[in-house]
Protein backbone atom coordinates (compact mmCIF):
# COMPACT_ATOMS: atom_id res chain seq x y z
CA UNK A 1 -143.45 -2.65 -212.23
CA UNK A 2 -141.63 -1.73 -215.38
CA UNK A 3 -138.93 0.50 -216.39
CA UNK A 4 -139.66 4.10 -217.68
CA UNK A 5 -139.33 5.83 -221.12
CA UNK A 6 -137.25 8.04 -221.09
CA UNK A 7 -133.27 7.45 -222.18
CA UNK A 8 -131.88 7.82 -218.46
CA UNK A 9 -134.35 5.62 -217.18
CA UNK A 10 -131.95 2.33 -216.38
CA UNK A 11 -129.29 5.12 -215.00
CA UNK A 12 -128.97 4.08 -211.15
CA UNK A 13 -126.87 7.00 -209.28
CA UNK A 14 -125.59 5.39 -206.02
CA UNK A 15 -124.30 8.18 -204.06
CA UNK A 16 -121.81 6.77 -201.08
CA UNK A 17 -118.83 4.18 -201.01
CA UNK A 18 -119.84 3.10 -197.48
CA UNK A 19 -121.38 0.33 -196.45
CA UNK A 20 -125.05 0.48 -198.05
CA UNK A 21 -123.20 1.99 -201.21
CA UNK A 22 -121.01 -0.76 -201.74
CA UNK A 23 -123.86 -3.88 -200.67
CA UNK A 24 -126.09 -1.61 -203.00
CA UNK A 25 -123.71 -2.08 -205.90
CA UNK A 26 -122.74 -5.68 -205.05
CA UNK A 27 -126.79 -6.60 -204.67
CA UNK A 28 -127.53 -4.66 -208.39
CA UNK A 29 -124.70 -6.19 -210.38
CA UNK A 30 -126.04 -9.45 -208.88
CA UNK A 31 -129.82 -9.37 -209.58
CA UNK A 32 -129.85 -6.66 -212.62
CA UNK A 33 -126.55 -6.25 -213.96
CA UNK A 34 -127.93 -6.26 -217.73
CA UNK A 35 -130.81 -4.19 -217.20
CA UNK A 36 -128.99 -1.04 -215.12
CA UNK A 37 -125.84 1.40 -216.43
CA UNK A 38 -124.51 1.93 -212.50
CA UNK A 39 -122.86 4.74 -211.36
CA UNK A 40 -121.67 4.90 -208.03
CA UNK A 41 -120.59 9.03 -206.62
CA UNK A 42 -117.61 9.05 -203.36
CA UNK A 43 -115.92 11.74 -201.98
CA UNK A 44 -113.59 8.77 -200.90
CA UNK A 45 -111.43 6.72 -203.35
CA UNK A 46 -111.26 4.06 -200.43
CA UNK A 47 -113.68 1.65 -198.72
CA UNK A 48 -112.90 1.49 -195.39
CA UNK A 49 -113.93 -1.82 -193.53
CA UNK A 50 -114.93 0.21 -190.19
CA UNK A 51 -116.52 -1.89 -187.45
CA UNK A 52 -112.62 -3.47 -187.47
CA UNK A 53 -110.87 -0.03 -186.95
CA UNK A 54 -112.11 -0.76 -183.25
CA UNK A 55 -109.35 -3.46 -182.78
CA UNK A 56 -106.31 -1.06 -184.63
CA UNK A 57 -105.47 0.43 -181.23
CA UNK A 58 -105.02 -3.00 -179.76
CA UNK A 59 -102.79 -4.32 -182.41
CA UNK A 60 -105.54 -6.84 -182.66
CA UNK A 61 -106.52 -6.53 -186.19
CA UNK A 62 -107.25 -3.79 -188.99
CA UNK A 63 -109.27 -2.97 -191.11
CA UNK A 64 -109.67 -3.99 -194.73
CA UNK A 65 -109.46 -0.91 -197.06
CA UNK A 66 -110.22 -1.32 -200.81
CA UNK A 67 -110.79 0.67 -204.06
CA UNK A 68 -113.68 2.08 -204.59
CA UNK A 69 -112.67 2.49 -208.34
CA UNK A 70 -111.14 -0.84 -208.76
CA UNK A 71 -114.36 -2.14 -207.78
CA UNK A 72 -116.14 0.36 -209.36
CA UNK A 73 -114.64 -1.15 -212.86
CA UNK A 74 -114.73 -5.13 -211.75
CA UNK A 75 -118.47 -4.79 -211.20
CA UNK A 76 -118.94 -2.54 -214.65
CA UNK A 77 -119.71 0.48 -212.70
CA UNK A 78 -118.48 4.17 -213.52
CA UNK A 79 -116.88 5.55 -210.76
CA UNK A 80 -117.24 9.49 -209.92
CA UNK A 81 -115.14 11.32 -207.27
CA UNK A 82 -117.37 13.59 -206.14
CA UNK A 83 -119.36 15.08 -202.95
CA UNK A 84 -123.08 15.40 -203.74
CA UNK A 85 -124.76 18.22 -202.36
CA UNK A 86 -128.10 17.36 -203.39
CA UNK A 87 -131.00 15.59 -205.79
CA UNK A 88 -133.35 17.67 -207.83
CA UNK A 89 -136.07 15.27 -209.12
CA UNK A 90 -137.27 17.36 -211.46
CA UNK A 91 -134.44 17.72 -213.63
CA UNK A 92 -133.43 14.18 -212.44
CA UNK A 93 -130.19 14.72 -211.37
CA UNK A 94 -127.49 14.81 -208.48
CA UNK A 95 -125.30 17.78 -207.72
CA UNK A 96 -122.01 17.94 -207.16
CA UNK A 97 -120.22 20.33 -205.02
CA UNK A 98 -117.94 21.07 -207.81
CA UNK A 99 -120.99 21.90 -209.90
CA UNK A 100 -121.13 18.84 -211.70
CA UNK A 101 -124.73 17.85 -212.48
CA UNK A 102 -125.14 13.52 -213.40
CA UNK A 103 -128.23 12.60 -214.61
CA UNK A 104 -130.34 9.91 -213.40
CA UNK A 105 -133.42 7.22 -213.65
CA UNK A 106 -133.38 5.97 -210.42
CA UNK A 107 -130.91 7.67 -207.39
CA UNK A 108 -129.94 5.57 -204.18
CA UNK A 109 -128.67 7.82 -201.21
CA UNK A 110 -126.06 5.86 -199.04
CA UNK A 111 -123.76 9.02 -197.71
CA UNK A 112 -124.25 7.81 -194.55
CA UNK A 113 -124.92 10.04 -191.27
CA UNK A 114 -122.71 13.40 -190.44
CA UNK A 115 -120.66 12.85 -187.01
CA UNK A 116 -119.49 14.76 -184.52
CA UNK A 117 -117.94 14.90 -180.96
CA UNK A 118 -120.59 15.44 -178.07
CA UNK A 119 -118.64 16.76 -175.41
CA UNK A 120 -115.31 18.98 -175.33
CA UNK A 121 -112.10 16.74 -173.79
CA UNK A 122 -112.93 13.47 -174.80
CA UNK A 123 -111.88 10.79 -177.04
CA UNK A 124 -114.23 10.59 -180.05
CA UNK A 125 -114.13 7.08 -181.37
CA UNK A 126 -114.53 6.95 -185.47
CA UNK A 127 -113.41 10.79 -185.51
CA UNK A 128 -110.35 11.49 -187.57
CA UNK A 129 -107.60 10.59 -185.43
CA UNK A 130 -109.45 8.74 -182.31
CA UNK A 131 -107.42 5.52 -182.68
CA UNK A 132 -104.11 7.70 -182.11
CA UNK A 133 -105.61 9.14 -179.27
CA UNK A 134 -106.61 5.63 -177.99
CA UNK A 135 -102.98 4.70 -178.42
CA UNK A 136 -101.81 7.36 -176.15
CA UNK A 137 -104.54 7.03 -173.43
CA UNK A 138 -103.47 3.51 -172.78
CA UNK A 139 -99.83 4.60 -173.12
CA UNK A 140 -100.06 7.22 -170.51
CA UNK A 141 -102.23 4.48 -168.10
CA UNK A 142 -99.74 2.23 -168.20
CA UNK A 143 -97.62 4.78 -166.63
CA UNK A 144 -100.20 5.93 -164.06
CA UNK A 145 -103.78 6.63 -164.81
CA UNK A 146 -105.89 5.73 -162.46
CA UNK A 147 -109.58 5.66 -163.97
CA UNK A 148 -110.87 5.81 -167.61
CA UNK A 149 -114.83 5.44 -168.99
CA UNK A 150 -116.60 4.84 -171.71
CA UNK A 151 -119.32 6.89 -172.11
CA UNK A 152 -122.41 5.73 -174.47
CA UNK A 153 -123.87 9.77 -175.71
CA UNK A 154 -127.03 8.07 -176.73
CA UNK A 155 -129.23 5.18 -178.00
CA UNK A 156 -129.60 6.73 -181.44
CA UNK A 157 -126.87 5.02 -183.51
CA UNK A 158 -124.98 2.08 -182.24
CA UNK A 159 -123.48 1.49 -178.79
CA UNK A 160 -121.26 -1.93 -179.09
CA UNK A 161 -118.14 -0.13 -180.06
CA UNK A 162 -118.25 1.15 -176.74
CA UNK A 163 -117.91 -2.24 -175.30
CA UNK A 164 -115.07 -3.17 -177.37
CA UNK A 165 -113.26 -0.53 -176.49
CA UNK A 166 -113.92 -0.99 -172.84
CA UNK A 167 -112.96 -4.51 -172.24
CA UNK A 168 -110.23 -4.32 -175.15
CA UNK A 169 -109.03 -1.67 -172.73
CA UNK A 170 -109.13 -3.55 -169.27
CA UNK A 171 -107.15 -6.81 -171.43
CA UNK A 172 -104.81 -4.78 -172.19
CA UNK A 173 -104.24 -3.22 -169.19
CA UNK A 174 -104.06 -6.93 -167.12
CA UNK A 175 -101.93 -7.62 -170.08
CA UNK A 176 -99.38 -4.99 -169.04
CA UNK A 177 -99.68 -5.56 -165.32
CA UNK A 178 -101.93 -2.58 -164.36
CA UNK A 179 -104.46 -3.95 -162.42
CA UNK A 180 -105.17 -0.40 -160.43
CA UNK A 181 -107.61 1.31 -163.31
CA UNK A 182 -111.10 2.03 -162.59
CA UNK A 183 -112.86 1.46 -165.49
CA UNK A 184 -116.20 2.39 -166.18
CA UNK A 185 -119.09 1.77 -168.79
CA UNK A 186 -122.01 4.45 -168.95
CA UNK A 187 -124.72 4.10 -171.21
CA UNK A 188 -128.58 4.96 -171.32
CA UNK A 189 -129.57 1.40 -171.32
CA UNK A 190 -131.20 -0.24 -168.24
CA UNK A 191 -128.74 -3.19 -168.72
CA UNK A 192 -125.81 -4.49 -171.22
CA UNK A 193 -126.40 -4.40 -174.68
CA UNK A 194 -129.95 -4.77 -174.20
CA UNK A 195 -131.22 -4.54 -178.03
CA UNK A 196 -130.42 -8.48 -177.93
CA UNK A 197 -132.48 -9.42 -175.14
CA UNK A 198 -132.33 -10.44 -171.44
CA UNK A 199 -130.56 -13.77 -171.90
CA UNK A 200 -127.38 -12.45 -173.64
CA UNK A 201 -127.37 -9.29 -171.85
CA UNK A 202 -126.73 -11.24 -168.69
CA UNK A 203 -124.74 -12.95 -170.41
CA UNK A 204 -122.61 -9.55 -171.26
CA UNK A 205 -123.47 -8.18 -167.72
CA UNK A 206 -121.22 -11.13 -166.50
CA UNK A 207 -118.02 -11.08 -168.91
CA UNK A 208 -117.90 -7.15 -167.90
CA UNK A 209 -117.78 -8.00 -164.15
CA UNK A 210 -114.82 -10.80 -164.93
CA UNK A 211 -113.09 -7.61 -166.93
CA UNK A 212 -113.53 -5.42 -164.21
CA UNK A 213 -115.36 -2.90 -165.69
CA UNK A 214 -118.29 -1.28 -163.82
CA UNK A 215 -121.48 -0.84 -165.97
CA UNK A 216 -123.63 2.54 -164.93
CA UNK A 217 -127.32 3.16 -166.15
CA UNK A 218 -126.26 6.93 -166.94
CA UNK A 219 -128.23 9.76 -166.68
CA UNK A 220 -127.65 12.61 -169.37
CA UNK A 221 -128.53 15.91 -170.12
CA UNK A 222 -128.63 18.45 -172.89
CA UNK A 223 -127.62 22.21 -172.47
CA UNK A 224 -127.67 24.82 -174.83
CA UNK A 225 -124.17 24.15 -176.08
CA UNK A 226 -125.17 20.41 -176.48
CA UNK A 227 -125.08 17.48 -174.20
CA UNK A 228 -123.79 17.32 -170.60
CA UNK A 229 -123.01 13.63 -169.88
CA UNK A 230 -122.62 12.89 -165.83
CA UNK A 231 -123.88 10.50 -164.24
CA UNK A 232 -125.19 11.68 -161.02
CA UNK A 233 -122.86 10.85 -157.55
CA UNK A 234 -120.41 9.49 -160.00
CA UNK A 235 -116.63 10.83 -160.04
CA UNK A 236 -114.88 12.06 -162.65
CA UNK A 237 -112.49 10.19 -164.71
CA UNK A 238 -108.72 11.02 -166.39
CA UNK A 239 -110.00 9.83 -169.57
CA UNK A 240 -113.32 9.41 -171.44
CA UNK A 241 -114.08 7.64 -174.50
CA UNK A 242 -117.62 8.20 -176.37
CA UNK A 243 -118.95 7.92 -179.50
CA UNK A 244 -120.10 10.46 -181.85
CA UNK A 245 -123.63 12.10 -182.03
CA UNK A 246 -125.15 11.22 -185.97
CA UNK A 247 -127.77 13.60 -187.54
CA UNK A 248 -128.45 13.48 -191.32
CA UNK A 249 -127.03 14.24 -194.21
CA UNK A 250 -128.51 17.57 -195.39
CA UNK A 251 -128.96 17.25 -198.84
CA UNK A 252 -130.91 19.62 -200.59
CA UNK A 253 -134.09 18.83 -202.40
CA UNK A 254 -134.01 15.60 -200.02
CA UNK A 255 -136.92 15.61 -197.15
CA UNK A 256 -135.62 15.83 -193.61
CA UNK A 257 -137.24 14.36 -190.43
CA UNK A 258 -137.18 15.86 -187.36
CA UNK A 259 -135.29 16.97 -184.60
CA UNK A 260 -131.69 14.98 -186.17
CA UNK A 261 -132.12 15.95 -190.01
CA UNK A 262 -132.32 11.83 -191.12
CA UNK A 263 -133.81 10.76 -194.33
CA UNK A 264 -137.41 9.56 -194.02
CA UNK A 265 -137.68 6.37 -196.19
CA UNK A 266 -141.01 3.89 -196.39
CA UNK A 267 -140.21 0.01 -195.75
CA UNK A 268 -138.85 -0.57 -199.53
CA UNK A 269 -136.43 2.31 -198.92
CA UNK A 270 -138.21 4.66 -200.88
CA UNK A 271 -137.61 8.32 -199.77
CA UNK A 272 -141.04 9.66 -198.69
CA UNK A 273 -142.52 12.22 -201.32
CA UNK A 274 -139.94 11.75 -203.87
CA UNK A 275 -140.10 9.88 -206.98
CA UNK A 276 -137.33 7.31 -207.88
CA UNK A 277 -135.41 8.34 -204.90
CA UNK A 278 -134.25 5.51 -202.36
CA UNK A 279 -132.04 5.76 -199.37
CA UNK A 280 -130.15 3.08 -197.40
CA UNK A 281 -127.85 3.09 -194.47
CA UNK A 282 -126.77 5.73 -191.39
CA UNK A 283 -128.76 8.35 -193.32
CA UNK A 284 -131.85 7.01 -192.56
CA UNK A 285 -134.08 7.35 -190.15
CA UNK A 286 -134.05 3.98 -188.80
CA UNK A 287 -132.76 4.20 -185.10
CA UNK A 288 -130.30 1.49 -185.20
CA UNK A 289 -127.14 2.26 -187.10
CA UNK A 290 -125.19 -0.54 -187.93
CA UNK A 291 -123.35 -2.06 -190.70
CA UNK A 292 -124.97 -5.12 -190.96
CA UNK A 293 -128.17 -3.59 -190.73
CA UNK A 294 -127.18 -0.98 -193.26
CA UNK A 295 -126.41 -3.72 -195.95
CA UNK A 296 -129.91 -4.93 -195.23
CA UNK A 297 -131.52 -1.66 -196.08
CA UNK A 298 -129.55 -1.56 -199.49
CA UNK A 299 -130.61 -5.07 -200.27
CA UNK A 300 -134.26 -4.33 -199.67
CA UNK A 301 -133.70 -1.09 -202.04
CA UNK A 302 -131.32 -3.32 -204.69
CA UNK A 303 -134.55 -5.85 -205.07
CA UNK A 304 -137.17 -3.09 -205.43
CA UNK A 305 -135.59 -1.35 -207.86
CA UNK A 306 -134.17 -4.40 -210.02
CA UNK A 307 -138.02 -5.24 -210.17
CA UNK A 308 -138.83 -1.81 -211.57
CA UNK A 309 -136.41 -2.81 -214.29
CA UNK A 310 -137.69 -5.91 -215.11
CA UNK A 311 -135.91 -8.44 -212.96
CA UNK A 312 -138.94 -11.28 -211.90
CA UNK A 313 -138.51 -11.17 -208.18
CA UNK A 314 -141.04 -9.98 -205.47
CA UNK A 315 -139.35 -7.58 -203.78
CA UNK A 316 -139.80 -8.08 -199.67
CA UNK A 317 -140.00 -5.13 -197.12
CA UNK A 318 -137.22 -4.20 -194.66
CA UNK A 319 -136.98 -6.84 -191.38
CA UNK A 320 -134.53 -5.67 -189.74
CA UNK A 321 -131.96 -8.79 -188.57
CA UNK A 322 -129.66 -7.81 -185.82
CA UNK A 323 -126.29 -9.75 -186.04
CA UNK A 324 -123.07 -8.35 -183.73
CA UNK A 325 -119.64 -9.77 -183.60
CA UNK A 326 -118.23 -8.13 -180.14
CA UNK A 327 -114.43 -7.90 -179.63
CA UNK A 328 -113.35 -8.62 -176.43
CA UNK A 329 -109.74 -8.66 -176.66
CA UNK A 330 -109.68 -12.49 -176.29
CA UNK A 331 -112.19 -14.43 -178.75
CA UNK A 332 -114.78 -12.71 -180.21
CA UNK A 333 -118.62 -13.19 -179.27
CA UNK A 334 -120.80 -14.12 -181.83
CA UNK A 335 -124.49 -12.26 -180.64
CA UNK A 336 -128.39 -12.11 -182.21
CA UNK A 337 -131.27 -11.54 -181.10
CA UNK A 338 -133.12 -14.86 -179.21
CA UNK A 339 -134.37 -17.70 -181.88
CA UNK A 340 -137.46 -19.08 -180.70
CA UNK A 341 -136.76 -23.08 -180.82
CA UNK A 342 -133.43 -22.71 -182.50
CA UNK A 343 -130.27 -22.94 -180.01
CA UNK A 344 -132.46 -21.66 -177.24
CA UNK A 345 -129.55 -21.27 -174.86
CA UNK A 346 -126.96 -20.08 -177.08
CA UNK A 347 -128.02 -16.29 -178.04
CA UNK A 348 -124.28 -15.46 -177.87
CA UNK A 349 -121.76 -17.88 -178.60
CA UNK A 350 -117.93 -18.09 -179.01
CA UNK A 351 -118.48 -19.72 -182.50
CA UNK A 352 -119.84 -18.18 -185.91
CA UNK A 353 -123.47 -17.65 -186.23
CA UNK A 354 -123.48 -16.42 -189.31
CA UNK A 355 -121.49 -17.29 -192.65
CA UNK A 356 -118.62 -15.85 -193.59
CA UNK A 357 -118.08 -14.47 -189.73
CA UNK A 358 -117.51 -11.31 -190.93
CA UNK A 359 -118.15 -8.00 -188.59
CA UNK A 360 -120.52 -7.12 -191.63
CA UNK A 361 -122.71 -9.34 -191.92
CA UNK A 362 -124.09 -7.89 -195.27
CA UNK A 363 -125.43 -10.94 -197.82
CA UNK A 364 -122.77 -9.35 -200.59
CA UNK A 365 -120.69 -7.52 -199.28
CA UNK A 366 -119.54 -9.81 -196.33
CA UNK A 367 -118.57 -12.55 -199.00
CA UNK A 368 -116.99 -9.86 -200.31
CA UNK A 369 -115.09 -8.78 -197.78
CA UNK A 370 -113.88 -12.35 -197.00
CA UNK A 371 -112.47 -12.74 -200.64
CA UNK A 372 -110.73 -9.64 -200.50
CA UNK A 373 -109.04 -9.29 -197.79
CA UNK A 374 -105.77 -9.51 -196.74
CA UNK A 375 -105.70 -12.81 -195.23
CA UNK A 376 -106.78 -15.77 -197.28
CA UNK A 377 -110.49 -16.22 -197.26
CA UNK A 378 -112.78 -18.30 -195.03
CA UNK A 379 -114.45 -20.50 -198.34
CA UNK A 380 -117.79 -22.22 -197.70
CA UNK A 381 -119.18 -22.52 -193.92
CA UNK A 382 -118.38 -25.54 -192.29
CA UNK A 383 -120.61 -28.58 -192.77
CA UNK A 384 -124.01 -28.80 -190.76
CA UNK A 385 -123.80 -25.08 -190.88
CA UNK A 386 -127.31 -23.00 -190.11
CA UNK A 387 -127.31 -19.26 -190.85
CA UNK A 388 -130.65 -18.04 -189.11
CA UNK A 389 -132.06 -14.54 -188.91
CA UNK A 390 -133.37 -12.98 -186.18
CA UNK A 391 -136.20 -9.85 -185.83
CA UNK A 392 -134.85 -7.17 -184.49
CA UNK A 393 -138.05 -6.82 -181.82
CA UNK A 394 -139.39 -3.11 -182.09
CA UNK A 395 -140.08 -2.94 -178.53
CA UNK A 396 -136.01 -3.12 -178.00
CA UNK A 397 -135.24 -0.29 -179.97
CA UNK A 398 -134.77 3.17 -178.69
CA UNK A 399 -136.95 5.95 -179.45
């Protein structure tokens, strides 16, 4: 593979400060820093570390936020402040909703997915103000709630949040003395957390029951105003928490797969049917939606196109490598997918199983992360330390 003619051709347009944007950036300064002018495109000036907002409620951590144009700068990058509206190969370049056009050889789409609430009268985790909201719900059941659940809208995305929140929740409320709150987990899987397999889902199963929190198989249904989510002979509760529904970004000129709108990408992250076009992260349309596995997609896309610029590596298709650090309000479990002959009774464990133990467990940008955060950083892993990664088994995944 080499690079192209023409004067834009080492131009790399990263459009998103998110997750894949930022591993995208980190990977490409890494492996082709002197062969690629980088310019990465946010609406945001901020990088918000956002699997951690889950513990702000709690007073049990926060979340890391950093500079986009600080890092932007550090890494040799131009920074634009822009929302792109869409990609127009021809003319090889990226719109701007302020009409800004910026040219470009090679264009990687990490906006991420658009997000919105499912159901009227519900708490909306990762929706501007949620975390408030969260704050008041277990204000006001400390004072005499009597049932609150957690209600999983779909498999599409990326249901673990859920779980922090619920038993997060029910430590909080033992914490306080309230030990009258039904509390109640509903999601479409047959059994907890099942995309890691039987072993650890037991495993999950149990530490729910010692919380207290009932786990439902839920049944849901759409209507023509959206979803209805009940599952059936079950009771209402005072207060439900869900996550958001995802479709895709809707950009024009940018191919759209059906019915959510997500960004159809090959196994390099190539967009299908456009030239010098890659996309990484929620915006695809890869079921799973995760951070972790969003820095994988960008590294796969980093390598391919630092070998169309010259860089001697062979670039490897996407394996996806499912990794999950799960708050529980006490210490955190450490969860993957089940090693054949490596720790075969440990597929979830109270200690790291990955290096740094990061809630990203991106090969850049967790590093990253580590450095920059507000506490001092974690260094090297600890000696004897082994880092192994894990298929993500296709016959787990839903759809």
């Amino acid at each position: 593979m080499t690079e192209h003619s023409n004067p834009i051709s080492g131009r790399v347009v990263i459009v998103g400060g998110g997750v894949a944007g930022l591993e995208a950036l980190l990977a490409l300064h890494t492996l082709a820093d002197d062969r690629v002018a980088v310019t990465l495109v946010s609406q945001d000036d901020w990088f918000v570390d956002r699997p951690m907002t889950v513990a702000e409620p709690f007073g049990l951590g926060s979340a890391t936020r950093l500079s986009l144009p600080e890092i932007a700068a550090e890494l040799g990058a131009d920074f634009v402040r822009g929302s792109v509206t869409g990609v127009d190969v021809a003319a090889r370049q990226v719109t701007c909703a302020d009409g800004r056009n910026l040219a470009f050889g090679t264009v990687i789409i990490a906006v991420g997915a658009r997000a919105q609430a499912p159901f009227p009268d519900a708490i909306t985790f990762g929706l501007e103000g949620s975390g408030d909201a969260i704050r008041e719900m277990l204000d006001r059941l400390r004072r005499g709630g009597r049932s609150v659940s957690f209600v999983a809208p779909t498999m599409r995305g990326w249901v673990l949040p859920l779980y922090e929140l619920a038993l997060m929740t029910a430590r909080e409320l033992a914490r306080s003395g309230v030990d009258d709150i039904q509390v109640r987990l509903l999601t479409p899987e047959d059994r907890p957390l099942s995309l890691f397999g039987g072993r650890l889902s037991q495993d999950i199963g149990r530490l729910l029951g010692r919380a207290g929190i009932e786990f439902i198989h839920a049944s849901f249904a759409k209507t023509g105003d959206g979803l209805t989510y009940a599952a059936l002979g079950q009771p209402s509760s005072d207060y439900v928490v869900t996550l958001p529904l995802l479709s895709g970004p809707e950009l024009a000129g940018v191919p759209a797969s059906e019915p959510d709108g997500f960004i159809p990408v090959d196994e390099y992250g190539r967009v299908i049917g456009l030239s010098d076009v890659y996309a990484a992260g929620d915006g695809v349309d890869f079921p799973v939606k995760q951070g972790g596995l969003a820095a994988q997609q960008a590294d796969v896309v980093a390598e391919h196109v630092a070998a169309r610029y010259g860089v001697g590596l062979d670039p490897a298709p996407f394996q996806p490598m499912l990794r999950g650090m799960l708050f529980t309000g006490d210490e955190p479990v450490y969860m993957r997918s089940g090693v054949p002959d490596v720790d075969p009774e440990v597929p979830g464990a109270w200690y790291p199983l990955w290096w740094p133990p990061t809630k990203i467990a991106g090969r850049y940008l967790g590093p990253y992360l580590s450095e920059h955060a507000d506490e001092e950083g974690l260094g090297a892993p600890p000696v004897g330390f082994i880092d192994v990664d894990v298929p993500l088994a296709a016959i787990t995944m839903p759809g």
